[in-house]
Protein backbone atom coordinates (compact mmCIF):
# COMPACT_ATOMS: atom_id res chain seq x y z
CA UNK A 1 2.82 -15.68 125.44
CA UNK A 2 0.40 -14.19 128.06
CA UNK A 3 -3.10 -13.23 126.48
CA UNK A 4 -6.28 -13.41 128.60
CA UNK A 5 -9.79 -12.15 126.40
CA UNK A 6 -11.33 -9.69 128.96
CA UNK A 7 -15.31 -9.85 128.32
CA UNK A 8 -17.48 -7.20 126.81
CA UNK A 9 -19.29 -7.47 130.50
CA UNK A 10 -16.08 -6.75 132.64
CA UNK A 11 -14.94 -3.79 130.88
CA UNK A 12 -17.75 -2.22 128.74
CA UNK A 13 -15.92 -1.88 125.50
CA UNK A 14 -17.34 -1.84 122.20
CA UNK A 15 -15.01 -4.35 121.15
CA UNK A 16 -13.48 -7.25 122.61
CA UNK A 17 -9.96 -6.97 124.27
CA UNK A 18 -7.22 -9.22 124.43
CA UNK A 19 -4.57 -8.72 127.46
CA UNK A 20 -1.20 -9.50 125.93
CA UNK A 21 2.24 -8.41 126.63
CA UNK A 22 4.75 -7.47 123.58
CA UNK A 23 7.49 -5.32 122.96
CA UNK A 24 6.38 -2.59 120.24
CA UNK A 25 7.78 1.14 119.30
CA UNK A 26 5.75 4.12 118.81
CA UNK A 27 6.89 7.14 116.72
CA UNK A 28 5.98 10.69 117.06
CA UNK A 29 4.44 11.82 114.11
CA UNK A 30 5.16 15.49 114.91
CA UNK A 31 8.94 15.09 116.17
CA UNK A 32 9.86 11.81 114.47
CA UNK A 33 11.18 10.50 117.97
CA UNK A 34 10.68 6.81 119.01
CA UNK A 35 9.20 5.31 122.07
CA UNK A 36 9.85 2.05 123.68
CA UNK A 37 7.01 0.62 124.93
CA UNK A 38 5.09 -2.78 126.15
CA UNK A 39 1.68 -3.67 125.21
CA UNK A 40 -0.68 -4.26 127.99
CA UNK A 41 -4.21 -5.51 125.67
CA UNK A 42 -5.88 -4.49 122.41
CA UNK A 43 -8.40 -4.96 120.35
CA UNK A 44 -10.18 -3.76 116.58
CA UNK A 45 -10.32 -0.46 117.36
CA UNK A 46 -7.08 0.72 119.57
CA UNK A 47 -3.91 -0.42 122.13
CA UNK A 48 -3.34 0.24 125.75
CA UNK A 49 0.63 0.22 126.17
CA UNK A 50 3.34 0.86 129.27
CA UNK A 51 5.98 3.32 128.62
CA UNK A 52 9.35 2.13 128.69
CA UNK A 53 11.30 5.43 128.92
CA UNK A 54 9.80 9.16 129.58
CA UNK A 55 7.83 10.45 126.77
CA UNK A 56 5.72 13.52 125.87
CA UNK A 57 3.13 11.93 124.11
CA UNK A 58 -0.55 13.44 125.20
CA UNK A 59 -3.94 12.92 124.00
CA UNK A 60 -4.52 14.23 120.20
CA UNK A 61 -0.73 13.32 119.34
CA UNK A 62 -0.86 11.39 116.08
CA UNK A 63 1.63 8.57 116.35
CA UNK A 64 2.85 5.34 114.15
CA UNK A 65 2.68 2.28 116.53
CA UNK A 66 4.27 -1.56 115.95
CA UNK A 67 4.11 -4.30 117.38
CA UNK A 68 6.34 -7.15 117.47
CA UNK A 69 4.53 -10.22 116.18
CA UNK A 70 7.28 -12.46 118.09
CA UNK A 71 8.12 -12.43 121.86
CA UNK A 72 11.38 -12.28 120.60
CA UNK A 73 11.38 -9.96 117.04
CA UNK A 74 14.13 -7.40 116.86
CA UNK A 75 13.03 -5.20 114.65
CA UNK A 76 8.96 -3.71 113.72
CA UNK A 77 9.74 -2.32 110.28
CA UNK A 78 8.27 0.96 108.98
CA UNK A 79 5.41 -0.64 106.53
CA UNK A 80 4.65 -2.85 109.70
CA UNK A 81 3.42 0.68 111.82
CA UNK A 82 -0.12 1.51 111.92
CA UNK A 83 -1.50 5.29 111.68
CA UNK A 84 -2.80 6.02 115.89
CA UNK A 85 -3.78 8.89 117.96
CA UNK A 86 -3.02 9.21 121.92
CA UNK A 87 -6.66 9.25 123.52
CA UNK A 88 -6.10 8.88 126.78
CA UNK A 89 -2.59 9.05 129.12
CA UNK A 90 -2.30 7.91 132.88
CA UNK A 91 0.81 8.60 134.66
CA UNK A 92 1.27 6.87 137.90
CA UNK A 93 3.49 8.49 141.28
CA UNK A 94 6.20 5.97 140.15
CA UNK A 95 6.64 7.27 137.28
CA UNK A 96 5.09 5.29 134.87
CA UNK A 97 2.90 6.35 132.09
CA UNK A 98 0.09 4.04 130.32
CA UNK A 99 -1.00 5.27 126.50
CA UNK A 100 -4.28 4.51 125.28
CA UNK A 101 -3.73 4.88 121.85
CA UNK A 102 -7.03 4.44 119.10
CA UNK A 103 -6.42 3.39 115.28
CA UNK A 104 -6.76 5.98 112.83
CA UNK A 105 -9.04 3.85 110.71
CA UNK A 106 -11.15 2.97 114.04
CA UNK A 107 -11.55 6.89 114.55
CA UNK A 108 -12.45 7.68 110.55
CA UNK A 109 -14.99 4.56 110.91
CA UNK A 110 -16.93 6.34 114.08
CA UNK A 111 -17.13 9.46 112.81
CA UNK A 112 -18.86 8.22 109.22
CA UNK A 113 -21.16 6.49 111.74
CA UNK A 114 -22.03 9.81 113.47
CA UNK A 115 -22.55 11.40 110.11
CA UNK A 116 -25.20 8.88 109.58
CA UNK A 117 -26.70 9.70 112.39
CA UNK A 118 -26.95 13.25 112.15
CA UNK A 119 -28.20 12.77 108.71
CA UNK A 120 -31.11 10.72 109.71
């Protein structure tokens, strides 16, 4: 397995990320259509991932994302998925496309925090 921690200096996150490479599947919420797709790091709050095959996915698509817990695991079963939304895409002249993707919890967490805020 490849995983490298990338530092809270390097890349200015508000959690730590770890850089590792697995196979995982992302589903749709809205059409019910699975991705194939590689990790490329995550972390508490979210996953950056490489498309495998074309996709619509975009920024504010709620999606259902697993990852296989074994370089070689066949199958990410449903209760395995975690609730995600698409935050950011990048799609590169070769056709490739990169998903940031942020955990539904993560998301739910920040925005009690900003309620807090406002309220003080």
């Amino acid at each position: 397995m490849n995983t490298t921690i990338a530092s809270n200096d390097q890349n200015r996150r508000a959690c730590r990320r770890v850089n590792v490479q697995r196979p995982c599947k992302i589903k749709n919420c809205t059409t019910g259509r699975y991705v194939a797709a590689t990790t490329i790091d995550l972390s508490q709050h979210g996953i950056m991932v490489r498309l495998l095959q074309p996709s619509n996915l975009k920024p504010g698509d709620d999606v259902l994302i697993g990852v296989a817990m074994h370089e070689h695991q066949g199958m990410i079963q449903a209760k395995e998925m975690i609730e995600s939304r698409v935050v950011r895409r990048l799609d590169s002249e070769d056709g490739q496309s990169i998903l940031a993707v942020q955990f539904i919890a993560a998301i739910e967490q920040q925005n009690q925090q900003q309620s807090v805020r406002e309220a003080a």
